[in-house]
PDB file of N, CA and C in Angstrom:
ATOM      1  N   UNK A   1       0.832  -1.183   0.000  1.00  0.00           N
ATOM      2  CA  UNK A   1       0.000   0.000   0.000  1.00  0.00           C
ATOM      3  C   UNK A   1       0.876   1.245   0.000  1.00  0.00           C
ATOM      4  N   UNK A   2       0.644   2.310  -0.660  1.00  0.00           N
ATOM      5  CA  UNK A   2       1.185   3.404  -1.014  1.00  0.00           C
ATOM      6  C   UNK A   2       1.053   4.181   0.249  1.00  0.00           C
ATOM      7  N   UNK A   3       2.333   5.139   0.733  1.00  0.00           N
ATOM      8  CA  UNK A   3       2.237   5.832   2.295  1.00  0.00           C
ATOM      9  C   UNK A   3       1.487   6.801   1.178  1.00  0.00           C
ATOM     10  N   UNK A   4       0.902   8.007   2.157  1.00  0.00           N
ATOM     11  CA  UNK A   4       0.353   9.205   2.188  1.00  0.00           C
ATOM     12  C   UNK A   4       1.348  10.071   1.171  1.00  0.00           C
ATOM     13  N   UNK A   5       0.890  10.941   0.740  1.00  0.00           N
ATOM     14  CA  UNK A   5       1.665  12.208   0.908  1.00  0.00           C
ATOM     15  C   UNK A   5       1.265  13.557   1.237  1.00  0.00           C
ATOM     16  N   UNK A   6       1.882  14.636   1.426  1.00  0.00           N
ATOM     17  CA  UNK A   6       1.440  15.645   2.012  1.00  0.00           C
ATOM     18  C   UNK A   6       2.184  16.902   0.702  1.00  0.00           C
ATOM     19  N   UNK A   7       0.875  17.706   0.623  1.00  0.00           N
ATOM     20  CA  UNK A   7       1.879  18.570  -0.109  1.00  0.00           C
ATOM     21  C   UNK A   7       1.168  19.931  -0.023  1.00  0.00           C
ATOM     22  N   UNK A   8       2.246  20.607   0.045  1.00  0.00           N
ATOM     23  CA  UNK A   8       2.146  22.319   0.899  1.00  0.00           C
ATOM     24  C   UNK A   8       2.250  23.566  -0.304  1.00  0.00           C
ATOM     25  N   UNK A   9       1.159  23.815  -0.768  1.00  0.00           N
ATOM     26  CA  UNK A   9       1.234  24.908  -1.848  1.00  0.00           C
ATOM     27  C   UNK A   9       0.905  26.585  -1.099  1.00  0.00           C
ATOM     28  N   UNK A  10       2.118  26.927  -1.653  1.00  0.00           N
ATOM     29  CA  UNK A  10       2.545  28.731  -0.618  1.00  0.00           C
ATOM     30  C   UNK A  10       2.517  29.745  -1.974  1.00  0.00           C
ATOM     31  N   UNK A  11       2.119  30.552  -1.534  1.00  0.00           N
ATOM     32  CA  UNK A  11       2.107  31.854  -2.776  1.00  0.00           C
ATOM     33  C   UNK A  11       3.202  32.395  -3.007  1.00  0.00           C
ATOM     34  N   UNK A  12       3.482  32.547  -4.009  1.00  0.00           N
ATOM     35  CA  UNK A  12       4.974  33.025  -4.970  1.00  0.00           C
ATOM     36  C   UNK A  12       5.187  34.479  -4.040  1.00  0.00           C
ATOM     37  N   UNK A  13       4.290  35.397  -4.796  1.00  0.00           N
ATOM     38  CA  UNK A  13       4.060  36.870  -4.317  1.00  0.00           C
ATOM     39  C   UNK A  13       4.515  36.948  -3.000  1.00  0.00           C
ATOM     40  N   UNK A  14       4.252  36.296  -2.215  1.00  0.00           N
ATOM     41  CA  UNK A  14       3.668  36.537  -0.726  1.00  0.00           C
ATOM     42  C   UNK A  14       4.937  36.236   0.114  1.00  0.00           C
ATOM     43  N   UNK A  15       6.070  35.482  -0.465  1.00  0.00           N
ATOM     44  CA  UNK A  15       7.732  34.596  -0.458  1.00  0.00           C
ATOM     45  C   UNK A  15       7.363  34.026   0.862  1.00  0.00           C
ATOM     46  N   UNK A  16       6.499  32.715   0.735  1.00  0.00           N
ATOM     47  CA  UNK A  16       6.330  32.108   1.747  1.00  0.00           C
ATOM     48  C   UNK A  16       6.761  30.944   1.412  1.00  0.00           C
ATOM     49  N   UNK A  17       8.097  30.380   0.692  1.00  0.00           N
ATOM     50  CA  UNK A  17       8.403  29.210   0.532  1.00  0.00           C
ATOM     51  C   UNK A  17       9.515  28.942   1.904  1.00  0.00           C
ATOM     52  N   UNK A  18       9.912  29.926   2.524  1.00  0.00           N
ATOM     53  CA  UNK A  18      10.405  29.768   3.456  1.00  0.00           C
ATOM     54  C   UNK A  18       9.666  28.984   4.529  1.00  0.00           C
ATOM     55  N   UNK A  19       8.304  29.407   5.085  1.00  0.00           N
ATOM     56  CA  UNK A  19       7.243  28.833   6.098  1.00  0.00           C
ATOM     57  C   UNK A  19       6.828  27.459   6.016  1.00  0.00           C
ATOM     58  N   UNK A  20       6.663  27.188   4.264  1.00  0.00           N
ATOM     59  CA  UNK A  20       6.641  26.212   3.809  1.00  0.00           C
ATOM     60  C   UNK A  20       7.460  24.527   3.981  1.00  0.00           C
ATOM     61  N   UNK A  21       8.817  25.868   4.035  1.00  0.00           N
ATOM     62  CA  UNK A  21       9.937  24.119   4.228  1.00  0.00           C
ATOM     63  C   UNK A  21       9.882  24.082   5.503  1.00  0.00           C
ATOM     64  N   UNK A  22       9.636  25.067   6.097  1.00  0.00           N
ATOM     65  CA  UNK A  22       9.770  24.619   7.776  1.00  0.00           C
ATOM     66  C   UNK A  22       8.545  23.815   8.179  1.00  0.00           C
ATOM     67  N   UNK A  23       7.446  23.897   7.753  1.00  0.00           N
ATOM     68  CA  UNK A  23       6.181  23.357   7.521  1.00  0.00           C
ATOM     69  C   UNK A  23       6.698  21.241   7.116  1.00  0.00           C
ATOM     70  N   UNK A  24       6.965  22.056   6.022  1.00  0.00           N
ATOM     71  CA  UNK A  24       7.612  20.320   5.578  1.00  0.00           C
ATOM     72  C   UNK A  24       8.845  19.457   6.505  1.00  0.00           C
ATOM     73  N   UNK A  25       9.694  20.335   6.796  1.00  0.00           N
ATOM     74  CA  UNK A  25      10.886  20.120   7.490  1.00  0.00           C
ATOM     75  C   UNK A  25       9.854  19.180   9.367  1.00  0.00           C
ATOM     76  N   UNK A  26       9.327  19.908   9.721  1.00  0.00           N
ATOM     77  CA  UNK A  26       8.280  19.326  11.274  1.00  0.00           C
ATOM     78  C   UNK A  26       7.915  18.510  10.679  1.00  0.00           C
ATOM     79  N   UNK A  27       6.648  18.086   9.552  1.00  0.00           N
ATOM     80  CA  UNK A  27       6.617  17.215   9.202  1.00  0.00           C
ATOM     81  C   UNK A  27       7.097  16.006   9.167  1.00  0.00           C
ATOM     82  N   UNK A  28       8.045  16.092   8.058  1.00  0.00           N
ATOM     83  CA  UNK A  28       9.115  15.243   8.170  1.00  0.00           C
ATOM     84  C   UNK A  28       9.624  14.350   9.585  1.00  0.00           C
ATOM     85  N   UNK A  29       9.956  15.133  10.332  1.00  0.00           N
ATOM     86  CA  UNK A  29      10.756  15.040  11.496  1.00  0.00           C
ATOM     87  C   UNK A  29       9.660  13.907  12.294  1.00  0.00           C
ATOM     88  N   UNK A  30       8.227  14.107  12.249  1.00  0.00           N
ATOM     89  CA  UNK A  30       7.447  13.633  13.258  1.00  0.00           C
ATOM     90  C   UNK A  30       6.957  12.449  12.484  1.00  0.00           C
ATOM     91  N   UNK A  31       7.163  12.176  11.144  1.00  0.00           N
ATOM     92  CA  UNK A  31       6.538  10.954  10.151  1.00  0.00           C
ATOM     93  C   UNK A  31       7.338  10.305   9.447  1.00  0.00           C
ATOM     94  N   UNK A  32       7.993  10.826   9.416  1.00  0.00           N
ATOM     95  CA  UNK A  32       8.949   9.956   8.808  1.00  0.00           C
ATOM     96  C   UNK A  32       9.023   9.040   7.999  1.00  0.00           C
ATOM     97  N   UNK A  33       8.877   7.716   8.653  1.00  0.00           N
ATOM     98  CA  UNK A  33       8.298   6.330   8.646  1.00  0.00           C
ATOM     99  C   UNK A  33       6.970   6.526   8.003  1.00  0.00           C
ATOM    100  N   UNK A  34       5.766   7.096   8.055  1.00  0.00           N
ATOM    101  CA  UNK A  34       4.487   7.313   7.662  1.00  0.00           C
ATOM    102  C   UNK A  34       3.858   7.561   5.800  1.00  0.00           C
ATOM    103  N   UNK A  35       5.275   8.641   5.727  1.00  0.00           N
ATOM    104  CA  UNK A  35       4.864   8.878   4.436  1.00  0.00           C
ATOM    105  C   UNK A  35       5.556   8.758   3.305  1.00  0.00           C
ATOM    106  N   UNK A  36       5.124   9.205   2.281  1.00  0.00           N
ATOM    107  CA  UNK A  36       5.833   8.889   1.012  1.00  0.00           C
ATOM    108  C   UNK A  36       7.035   9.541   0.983  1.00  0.00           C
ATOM    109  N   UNK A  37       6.121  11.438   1.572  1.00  0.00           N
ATOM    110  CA  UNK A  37       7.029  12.210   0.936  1.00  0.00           C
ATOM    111  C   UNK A  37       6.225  13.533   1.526  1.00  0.00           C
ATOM    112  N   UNK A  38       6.755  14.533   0.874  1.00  0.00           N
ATOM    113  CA  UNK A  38       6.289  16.078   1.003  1.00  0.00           C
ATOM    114  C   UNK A  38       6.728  17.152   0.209  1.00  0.00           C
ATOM    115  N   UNK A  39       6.173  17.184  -0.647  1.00  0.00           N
ATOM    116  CA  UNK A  39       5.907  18.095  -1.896  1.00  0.00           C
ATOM    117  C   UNK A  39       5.884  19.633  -1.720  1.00  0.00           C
ATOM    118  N   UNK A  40       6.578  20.545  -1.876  1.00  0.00           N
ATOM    119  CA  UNK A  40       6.213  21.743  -1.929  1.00  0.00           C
ATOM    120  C   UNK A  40       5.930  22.517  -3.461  1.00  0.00           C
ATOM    121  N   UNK A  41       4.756  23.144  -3.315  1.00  0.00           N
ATOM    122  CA  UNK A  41       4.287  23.150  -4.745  1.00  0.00           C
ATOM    123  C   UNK A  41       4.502  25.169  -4.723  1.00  0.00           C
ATOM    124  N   UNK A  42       5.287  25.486  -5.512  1.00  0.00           N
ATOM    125  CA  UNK A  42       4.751  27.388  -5.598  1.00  0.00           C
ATOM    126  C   UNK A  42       3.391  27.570  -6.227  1.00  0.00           C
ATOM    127  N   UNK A  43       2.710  28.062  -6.054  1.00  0.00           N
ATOM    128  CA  UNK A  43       1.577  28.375  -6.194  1.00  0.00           C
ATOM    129  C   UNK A  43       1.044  29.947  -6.586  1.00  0.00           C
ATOM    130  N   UNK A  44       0.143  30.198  -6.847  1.00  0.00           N
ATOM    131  CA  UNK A  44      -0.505  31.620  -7.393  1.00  0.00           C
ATOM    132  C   UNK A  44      -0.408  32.679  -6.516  1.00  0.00           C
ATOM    133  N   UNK A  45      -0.456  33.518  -6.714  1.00  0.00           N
ATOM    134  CA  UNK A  45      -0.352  35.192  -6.093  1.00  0.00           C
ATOM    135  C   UNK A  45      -1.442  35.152  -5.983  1.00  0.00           C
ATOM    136  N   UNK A  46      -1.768  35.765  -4.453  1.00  0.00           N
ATOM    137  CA  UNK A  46      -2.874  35.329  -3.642  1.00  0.00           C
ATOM    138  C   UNK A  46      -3.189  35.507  -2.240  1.00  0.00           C
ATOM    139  N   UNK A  47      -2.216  35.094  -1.859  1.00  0.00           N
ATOM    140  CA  UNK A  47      -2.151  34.601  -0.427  1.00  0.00           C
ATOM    141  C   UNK A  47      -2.148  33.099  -0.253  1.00  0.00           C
ATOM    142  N   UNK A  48      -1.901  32.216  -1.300  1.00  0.00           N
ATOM    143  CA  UNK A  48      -2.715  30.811  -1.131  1.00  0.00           C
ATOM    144  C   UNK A  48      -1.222  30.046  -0.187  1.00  0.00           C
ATOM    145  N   UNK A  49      -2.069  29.198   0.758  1.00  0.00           N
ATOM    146  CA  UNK A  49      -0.871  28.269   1.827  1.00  0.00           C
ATOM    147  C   UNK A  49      -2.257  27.256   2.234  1.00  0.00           C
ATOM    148  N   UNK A  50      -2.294  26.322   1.433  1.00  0.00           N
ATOM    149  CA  UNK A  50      -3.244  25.088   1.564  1.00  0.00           C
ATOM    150  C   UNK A  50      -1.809  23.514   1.944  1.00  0.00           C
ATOM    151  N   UNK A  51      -2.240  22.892   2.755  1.00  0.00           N
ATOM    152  CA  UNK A  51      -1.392  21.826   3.068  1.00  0.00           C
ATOM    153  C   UNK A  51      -2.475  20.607   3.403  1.00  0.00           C
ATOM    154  N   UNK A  52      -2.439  19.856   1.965  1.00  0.00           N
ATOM    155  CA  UNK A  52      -2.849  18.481   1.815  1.00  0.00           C
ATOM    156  C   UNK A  52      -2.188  17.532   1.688  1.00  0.00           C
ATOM    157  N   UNK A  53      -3.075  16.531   2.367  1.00  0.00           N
ATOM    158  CA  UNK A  53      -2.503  14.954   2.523  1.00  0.00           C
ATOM    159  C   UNK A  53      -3.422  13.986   1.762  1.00  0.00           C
ATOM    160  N   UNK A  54      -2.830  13.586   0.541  1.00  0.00           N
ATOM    161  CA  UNK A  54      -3.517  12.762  -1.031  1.00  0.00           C
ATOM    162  C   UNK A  54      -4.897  13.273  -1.418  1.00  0.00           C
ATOM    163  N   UNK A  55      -4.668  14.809  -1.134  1.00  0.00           N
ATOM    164  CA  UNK A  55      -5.438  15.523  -2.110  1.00  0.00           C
ATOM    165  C   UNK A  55      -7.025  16.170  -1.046  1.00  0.00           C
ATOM    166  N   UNK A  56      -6.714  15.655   0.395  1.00  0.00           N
ATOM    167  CA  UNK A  56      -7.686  16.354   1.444  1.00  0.00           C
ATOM    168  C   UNK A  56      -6.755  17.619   1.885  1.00  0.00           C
ATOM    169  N   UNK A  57      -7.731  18.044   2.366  1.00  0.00           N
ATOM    170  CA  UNK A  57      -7.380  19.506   2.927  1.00  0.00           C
ATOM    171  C   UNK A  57      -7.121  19.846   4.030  1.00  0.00           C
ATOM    172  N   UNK A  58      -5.992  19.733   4.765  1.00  0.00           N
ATOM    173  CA  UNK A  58      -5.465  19.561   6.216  1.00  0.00           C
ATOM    174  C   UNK A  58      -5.732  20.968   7.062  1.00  0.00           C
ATOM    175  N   UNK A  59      -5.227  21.899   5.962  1.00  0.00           N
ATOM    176  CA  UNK A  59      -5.355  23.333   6.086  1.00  0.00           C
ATOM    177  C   UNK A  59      -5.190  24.440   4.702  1.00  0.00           C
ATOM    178  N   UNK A  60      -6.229  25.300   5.473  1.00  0.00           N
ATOM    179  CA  UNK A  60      -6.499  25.921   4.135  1.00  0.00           C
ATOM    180  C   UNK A  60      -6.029  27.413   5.051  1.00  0.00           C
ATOM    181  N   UNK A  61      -5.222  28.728   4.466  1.00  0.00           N
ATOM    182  CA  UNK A  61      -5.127  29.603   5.270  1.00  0.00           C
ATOM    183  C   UNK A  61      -6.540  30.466   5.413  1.00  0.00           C
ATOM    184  N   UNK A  62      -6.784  31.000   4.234  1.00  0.00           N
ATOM    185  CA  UNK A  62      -8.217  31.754   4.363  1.00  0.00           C
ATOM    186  C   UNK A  62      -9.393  31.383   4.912  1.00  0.00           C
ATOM    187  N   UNK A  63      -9.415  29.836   5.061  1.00  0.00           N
ATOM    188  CA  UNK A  63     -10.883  29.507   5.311  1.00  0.00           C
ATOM    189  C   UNK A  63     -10.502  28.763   7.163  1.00  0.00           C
ATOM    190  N   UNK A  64      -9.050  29.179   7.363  1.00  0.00           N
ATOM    191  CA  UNK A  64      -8.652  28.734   8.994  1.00  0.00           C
ATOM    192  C   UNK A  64      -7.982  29.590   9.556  1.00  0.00           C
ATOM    193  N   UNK A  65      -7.994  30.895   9.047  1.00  0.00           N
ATOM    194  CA  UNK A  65      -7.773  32.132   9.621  1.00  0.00           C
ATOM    195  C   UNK A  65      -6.178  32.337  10.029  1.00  0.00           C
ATOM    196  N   UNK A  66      -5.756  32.321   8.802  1.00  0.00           N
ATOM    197  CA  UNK A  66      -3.928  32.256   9.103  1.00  0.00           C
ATOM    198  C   UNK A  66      -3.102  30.791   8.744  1.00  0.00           C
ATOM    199  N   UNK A  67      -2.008  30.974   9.553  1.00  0.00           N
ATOM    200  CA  UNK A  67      -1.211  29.708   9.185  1.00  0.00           C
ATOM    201  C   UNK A  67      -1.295  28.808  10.802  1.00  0.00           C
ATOM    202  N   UNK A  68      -1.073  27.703  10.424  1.00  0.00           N
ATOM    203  CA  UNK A  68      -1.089  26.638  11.333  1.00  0.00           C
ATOM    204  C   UNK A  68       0.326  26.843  12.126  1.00  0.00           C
ATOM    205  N   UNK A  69       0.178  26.233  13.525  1.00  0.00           N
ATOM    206  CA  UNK A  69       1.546  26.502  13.964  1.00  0.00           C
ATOM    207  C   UNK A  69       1.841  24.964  14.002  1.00  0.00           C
ATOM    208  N   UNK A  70       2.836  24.413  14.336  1.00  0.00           N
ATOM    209  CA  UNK A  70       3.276  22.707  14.280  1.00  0.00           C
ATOM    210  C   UNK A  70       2.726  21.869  14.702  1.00  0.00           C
ATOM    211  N   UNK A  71       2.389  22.275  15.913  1.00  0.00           N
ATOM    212  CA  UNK A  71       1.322  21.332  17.133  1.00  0.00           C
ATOM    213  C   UNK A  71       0.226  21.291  16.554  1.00  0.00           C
ATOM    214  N   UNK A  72      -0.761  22.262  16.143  1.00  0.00           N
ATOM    215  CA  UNK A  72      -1.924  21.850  15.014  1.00  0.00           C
ATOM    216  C   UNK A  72      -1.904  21.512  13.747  1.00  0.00           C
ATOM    217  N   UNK A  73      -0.780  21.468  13.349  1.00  0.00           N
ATOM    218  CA  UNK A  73      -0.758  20.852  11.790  1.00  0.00           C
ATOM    219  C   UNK A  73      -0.562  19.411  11.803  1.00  0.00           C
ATOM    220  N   UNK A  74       0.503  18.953  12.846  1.00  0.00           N
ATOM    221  CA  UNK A  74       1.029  17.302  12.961  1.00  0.00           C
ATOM    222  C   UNK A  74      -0.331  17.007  13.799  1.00  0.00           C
ATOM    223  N   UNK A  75      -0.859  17.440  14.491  1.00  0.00           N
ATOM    224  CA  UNK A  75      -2.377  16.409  15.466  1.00  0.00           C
ATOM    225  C   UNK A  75      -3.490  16.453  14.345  1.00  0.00           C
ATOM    226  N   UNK A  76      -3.712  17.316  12.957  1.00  0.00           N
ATOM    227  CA  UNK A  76      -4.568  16.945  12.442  1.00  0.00           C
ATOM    228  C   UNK A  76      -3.725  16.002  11.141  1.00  0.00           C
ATOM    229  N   UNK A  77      -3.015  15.707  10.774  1.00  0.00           N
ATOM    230  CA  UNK A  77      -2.221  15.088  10.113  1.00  0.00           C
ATOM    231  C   UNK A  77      -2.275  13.888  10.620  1.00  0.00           C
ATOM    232  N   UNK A  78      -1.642  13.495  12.032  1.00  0.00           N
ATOM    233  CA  UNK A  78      -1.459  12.027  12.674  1.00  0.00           C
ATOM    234  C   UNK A  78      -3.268  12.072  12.524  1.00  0.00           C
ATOM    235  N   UNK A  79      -4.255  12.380  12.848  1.00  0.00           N
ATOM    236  CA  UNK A  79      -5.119  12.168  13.188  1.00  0.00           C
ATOM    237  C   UNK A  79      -6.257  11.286  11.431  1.00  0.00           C
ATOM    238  N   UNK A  80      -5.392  11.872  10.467  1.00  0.00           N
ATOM    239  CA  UNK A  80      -5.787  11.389   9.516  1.00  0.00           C
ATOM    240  C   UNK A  80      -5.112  10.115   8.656  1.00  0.00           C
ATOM    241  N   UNK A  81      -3.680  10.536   9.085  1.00  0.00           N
ATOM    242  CA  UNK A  81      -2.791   8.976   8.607  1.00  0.00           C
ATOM    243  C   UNK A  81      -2.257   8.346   9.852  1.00  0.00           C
ATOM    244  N   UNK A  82      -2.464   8.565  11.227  1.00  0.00           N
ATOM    245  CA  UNK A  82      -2.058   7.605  11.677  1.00  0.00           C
ATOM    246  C   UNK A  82      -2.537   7.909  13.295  1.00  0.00           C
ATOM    247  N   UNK A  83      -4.231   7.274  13.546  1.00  0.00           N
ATOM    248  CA  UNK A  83      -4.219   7.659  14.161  1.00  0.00           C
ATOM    249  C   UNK A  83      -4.098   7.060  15.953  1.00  0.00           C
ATOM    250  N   UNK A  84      -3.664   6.000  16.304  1.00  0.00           N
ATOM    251  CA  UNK A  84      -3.415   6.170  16.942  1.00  0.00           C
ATOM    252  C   UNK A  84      -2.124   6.185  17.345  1.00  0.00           C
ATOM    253  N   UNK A  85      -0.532   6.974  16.642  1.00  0.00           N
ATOM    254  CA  UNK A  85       0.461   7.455  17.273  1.00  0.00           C
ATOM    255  C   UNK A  85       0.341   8.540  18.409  1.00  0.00           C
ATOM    256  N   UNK A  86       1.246   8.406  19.157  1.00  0.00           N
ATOM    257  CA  UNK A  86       1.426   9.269  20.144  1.00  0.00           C
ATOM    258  C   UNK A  86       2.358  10.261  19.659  1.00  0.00           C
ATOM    259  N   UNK A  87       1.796  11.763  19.775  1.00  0.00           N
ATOM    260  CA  UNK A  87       2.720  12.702  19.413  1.00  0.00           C
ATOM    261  C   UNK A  87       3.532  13.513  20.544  1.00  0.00           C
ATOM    262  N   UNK A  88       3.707  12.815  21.600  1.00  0.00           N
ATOM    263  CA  UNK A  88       4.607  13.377  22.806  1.00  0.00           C
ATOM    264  C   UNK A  88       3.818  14.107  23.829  1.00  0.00           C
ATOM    265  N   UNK A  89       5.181  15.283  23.387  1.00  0.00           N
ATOM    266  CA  UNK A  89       4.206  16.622  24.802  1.00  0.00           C
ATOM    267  C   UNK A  89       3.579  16.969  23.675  1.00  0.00           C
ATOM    268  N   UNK A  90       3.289  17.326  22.430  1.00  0.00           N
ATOM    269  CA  UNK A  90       2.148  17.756  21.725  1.00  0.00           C
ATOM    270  C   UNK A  90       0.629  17.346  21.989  1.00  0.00           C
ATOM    271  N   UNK A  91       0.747  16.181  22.515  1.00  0.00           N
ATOM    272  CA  UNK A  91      -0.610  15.884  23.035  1.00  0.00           C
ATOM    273  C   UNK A  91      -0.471  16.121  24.890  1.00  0.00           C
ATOM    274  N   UNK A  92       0.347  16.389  25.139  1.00  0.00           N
ATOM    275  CA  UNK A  92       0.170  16.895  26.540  1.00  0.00           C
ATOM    276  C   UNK A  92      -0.629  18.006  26.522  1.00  0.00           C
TER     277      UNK A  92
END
């Protein structure tokens, strides 16, 4: 069976490919083992910073009022590919 993947599309305009790898970089770090991979896609002038996992919508910025900070991006992430890992003190 094919792992997950996750992939993080950030607006060109906006030079949020920086937020992005750090986005991917936590990721990474906490799944490792879990997924395929993690895609960073540049994307349209906009504001757009959507981060999906095989094409669901983990987070969307406009319609979740900003950007995700780590602790809410990896608990809705584990919560969709893997859910019962333990994510540390994040779930403390």
């Amino acid at each position: 069976m094919a792992k997950p993947v996750v992939t993080i599309t950030y607006c060109i305009g906006c030079n949020w490919m920086l937020r992005a790898s750090w986005m991917a970089q936590e990721i990474l770090s906490t799944f490792q083992e879990q997924l395929g991979g993690v895609t960073l896609v540049p994307g349209e002038i906009g504001g757009t910073f959507e981060v999906t996992v095989d094409g669901a919508v983990l987070w969307e910025r406009k319609r979740d009022g900003g950007f995700p900070d780590a602790k809410e991006l990896k608990a809705r992430l584990r919560d969709v590919i893997s859910p019962e890992q333990d994510l540390g003190h994040i779930d403390r």
